[in-house]
Protein backbone atom coordinates (compact mmCIF):
# COMPACT_ATOMS: atom_id res chain seq x y z
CA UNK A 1 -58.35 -64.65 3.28
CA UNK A 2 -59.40 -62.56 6.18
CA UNK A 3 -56.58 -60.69 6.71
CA UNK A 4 -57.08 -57.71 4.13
CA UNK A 5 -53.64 -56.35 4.48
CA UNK A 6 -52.02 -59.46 3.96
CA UNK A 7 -53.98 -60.28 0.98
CA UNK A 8 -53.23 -56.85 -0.52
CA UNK A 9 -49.91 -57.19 -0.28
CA UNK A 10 -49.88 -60.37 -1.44
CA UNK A 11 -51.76 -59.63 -4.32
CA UNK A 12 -49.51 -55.98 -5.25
CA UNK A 13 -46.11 -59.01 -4.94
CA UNK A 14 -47.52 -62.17 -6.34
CA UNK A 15 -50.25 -61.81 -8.60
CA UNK A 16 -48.61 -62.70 -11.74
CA UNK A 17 -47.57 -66.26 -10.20
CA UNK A 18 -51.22 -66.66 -8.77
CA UNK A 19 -50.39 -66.48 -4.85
CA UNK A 20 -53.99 -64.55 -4.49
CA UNK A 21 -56.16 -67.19 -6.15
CA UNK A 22 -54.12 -69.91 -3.87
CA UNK A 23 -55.31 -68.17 -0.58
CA UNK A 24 -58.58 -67.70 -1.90
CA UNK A 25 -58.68 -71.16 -2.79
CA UNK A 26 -59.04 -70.91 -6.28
CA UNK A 27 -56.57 -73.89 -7.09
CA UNK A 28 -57.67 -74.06 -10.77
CA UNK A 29 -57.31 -70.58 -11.34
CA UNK A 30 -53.66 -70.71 -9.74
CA UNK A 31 -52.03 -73.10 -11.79
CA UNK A 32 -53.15 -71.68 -14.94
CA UNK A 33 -51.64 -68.79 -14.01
CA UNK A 34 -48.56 -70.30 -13.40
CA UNK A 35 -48.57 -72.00 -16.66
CA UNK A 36 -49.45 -69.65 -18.97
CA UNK A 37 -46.98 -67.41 -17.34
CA UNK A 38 -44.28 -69.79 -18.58
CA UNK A 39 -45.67 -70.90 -21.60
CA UNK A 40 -45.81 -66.94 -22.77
CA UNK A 41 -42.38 -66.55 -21.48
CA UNK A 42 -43.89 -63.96 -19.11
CA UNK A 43 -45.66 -61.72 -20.96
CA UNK A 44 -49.06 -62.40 -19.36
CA UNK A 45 -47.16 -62.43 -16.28
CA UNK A 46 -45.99 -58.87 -16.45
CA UNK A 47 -49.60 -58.74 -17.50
CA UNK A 48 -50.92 -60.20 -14.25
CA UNK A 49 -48.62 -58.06 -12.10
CA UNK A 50 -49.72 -54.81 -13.43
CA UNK A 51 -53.13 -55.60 -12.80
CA UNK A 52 -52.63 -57.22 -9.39
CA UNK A 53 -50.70 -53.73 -8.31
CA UNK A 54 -54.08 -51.88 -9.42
CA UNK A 55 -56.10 -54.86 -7.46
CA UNK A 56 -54.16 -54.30 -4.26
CA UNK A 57 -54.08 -50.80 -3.76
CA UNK A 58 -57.56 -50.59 -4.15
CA UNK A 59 -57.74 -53.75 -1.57
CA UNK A 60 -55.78 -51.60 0.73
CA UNK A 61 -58.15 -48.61 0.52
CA UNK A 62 -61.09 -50.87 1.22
CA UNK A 63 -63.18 -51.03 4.66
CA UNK A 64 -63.61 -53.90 6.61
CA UNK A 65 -66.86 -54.23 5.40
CA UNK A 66 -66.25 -53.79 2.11
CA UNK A 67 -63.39 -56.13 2.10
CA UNK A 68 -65.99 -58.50 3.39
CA UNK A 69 -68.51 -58.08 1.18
CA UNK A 70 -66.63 -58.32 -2.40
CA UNK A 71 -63.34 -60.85 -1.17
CA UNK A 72 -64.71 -63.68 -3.15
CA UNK A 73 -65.30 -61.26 -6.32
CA UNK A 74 -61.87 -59.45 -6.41
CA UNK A 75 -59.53 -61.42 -8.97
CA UNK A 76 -57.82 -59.28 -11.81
CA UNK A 77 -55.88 -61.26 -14.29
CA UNK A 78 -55.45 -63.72 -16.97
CA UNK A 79 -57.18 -66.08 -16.91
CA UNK A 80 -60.26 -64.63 -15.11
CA UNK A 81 -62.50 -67.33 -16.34
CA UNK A 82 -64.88 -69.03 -13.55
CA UNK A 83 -64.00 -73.06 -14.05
CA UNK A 84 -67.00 -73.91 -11.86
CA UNK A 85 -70.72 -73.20 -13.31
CA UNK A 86 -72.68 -70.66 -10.65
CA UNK A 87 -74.68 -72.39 -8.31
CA UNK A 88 -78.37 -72.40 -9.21
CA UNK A 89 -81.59 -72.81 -7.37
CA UNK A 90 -82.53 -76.21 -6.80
CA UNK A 91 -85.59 -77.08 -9.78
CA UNK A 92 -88.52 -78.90 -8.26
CA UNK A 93 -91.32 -79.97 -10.04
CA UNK A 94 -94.51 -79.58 -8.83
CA UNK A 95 -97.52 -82.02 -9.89
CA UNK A 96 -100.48 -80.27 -11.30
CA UNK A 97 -103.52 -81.82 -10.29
């Protein structure tokens, strides 16, 4: 997902099938796209596409930088649901003595 124009463009054409969460590697995310685009007979679909056409425009009139900085934060879409808990800081116990 380094190419910025790519993924914009990808997102703007296949969003509702899940295309951008596959080259982000968000496999989870994908699929359930997929399926709940056929199991609504498209209708969160259509859904997804409208808001991956909003997504990729403003992907397109990112900088570099920005692009950078917010790639693993850009997803629009049902489901937008994180499957994986955020990473927390390690808890170590100290011993009082």
């Amino acid at each position: 997902m380094e190419n910025k124009v790519l993924f914009g463009v990808m997102t703007i054409i296949f969003n509702s099938v899940g295309v951008p969460c596959f080259m982000a590697g968000k496999v989870k995310e994908g699929v359930w796209r997929i399926v709940l685009a056929f199991v609504t007979c498209g209708v969160i679909g259509f859904i997804n596409e409208i808001m991956g056409i909003i997504m990729g425009i403003k992907i397109l009139c990112m900088s570099d930088e920005e692009f950078a900085a917010k790639k693993n934060e850009m997803f629009m879409g049902i489901p937008a649901v994180k499957f994986a808990p955020a990473p927390e800081a390690e808890k170590t116990e100290d011993s009082a003595e």
